[in-house]
Each structure stands twice: as C-alpha cells, then as structure tokens.
C-alpha atoms as a PDB file:
ATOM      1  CA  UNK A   1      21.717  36.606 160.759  1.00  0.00           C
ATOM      2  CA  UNK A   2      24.412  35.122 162.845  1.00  0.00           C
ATOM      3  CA  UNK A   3      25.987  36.321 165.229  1.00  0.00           C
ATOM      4  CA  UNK A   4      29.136  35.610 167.660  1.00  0.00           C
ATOM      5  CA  UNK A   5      28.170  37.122 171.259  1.00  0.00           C
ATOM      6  CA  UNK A   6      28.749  36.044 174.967  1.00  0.00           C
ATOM      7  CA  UNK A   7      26.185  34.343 176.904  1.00  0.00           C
ATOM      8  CA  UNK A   8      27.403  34.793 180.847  1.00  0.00           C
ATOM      9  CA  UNK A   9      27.479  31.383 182.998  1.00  0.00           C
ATOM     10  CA  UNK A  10      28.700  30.636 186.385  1.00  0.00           C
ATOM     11  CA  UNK A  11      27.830  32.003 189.994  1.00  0.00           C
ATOM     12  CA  UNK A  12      26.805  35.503 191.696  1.00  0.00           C
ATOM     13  CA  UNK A  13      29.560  38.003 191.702  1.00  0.00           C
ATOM     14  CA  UNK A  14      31.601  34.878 189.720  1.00  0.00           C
ATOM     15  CA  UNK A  15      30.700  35.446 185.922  1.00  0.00           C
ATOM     16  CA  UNK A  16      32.110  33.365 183.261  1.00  0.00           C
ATOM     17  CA  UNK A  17      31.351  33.576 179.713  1.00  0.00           C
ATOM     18  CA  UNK A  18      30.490  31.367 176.923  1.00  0.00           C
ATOM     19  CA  UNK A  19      31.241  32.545 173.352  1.00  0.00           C
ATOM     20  CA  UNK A  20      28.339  31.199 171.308  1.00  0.00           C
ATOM     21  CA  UNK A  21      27.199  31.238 167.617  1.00  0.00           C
ATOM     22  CA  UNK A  22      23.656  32.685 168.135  1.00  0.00           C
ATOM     23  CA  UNK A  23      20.820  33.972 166.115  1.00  0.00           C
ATOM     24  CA  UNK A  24      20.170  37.765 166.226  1.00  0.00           C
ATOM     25  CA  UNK A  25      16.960  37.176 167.734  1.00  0.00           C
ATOM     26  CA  UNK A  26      17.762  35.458 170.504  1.00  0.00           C
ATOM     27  CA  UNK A  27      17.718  36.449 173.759  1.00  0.00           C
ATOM     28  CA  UNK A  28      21.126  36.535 175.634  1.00  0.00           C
ATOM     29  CA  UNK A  29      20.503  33.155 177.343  1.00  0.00           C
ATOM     30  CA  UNK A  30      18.684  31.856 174.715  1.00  0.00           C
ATOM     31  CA  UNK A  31      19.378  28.591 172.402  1.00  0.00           C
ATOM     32  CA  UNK A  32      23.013  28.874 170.884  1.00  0.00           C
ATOM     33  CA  UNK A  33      23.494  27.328 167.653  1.00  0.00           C
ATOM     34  CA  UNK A  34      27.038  26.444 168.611  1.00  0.00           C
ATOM     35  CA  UNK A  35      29.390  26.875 171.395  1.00  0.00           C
ATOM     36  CA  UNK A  36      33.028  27.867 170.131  1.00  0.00           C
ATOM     37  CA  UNK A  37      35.091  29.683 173.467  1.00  0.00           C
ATOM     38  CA  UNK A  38      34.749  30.717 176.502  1.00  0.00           C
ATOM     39  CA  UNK A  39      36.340  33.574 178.716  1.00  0.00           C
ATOM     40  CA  UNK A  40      37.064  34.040 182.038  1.00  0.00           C
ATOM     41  CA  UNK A  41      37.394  37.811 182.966  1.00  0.00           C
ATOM     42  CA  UNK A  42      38.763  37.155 186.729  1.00  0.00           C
ATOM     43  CA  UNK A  43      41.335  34.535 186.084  1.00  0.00           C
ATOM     44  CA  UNK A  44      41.818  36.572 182.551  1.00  0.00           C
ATOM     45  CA  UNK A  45      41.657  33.191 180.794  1.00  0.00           C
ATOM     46  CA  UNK A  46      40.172  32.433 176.915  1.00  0.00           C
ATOM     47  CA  UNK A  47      39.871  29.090 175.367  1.00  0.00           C
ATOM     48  CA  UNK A  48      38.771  29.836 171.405  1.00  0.00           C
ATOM     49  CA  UNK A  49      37.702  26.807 169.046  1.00  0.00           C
ATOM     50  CA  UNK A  50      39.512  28.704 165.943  1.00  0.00           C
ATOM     51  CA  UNK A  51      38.349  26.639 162.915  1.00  0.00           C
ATOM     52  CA  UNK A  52      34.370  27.046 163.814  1.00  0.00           C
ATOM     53  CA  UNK A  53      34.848  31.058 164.880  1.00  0.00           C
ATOM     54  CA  UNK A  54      36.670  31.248 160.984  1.00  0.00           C
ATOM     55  CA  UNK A  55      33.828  28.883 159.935  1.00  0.00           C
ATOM     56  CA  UNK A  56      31.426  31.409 160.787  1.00  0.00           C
ATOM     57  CA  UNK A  57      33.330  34.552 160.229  1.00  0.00           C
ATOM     58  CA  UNK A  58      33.543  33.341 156.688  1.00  0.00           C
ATOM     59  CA  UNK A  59      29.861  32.371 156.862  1.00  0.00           C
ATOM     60  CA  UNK A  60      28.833  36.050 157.265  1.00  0.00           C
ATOM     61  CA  UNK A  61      28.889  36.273 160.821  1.00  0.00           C
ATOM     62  CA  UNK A  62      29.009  39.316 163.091  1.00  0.00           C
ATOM     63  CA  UNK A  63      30.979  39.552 166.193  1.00  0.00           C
ATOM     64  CA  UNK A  64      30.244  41.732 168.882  1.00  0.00           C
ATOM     65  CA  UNK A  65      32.266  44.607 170.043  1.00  0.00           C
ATOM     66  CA  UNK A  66      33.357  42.598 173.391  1.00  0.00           C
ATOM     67  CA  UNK A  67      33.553  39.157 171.234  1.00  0.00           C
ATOM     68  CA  UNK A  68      35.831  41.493 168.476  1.00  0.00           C
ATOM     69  CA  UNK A  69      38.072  42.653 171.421  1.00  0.00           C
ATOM     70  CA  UNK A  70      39.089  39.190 172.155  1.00  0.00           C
ATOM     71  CA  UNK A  71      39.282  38.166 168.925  1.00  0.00           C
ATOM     72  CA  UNK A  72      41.845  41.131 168.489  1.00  0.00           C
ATOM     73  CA  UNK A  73      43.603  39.961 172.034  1.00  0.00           C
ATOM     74  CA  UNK A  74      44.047  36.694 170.597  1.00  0.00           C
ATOM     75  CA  UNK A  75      45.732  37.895 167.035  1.00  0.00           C
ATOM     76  CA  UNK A  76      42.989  35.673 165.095  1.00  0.00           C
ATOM     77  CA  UNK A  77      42.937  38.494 162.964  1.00  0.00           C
ATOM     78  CA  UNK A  78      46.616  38.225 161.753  1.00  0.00           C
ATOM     79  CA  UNK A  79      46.288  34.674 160.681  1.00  0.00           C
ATOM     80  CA  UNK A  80      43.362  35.607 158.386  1.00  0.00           C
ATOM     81  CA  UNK A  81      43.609  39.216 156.540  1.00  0.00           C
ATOM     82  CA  UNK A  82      40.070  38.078 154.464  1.00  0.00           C
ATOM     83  CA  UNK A  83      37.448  38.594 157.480  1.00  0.00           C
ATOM     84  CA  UNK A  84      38.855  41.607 159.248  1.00  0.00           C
ATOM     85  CA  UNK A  85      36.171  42.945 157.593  1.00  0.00           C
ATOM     86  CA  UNK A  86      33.634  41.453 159.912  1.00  0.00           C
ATOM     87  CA  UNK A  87      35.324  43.050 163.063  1.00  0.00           C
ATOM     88  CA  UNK A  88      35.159  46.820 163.084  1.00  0.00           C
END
C-alpha cells in the first residue's frame, strides 16, 4: 500500500518537508517512490505536483492526516469530487 506522507528535510530548528509517494513500510526517511510537493511551515509556502498526487489518489493511495490538511488548504479536493474519499 501506498501512501502520500511527509518526509522532513532541511536544517536544525529549520524543517522543511518533502511530500513523497512512499510505501507503508517504510521508514519516514526511507526510499520514496516519488517526490510530488513540498511544504514549508515557516515561510507557510506549498509547491504540489497535482497530476501525480491525482495519479496516485486514483491509484488507491492514502494520504496522511497532515498531507490531507494541505491537500484541503490547497482546494485539490474541489477540482476532483471522485477521491474525496481517500481523505477523511
């Protein structure tokens, strides 16, 4: 199972996070299958690569409450009313 979780990057006291298609077994900082976003929680900035987080939304994949929350933030769930399903 897939799913779409943060993995956190950058410096002491300076986290930034990657959004990353990773198995369920993984560890946090473990091999990614695909990077699609980051977010930046100090400078309150999100980049998200739409087409591959629908890609594997429609794929079966599970977002995490955090990942959901920005998902939310960013209205991806208005453009698509067929995987708001996957975000509870």
């Amino acid at each position: 199972m897939v799913k779409l979780r943060l993995k956190r990057c950058g410096r002491k006291q300076r986290a930034i996070y990657r959004i990353v298609a990773i198995d369920v077994r993984s560890r946090r900082e473990g091999r990614d299958l695909r990077k699609v976003g980051f977010y930046d929680p100090i400078k309150n900035q999100t980049y998200l690569n739409v087409p591959v987080i629908l890609y594997f939304l429609e794929k079966g994949a599970q977002p995490t409450r955090t990942v959901c929350d920005i998902l939310r933030k960013a209205e991806l769930f208005q453009e698509r009313t067929s995987i708001r399903g996957n975000c509870n």
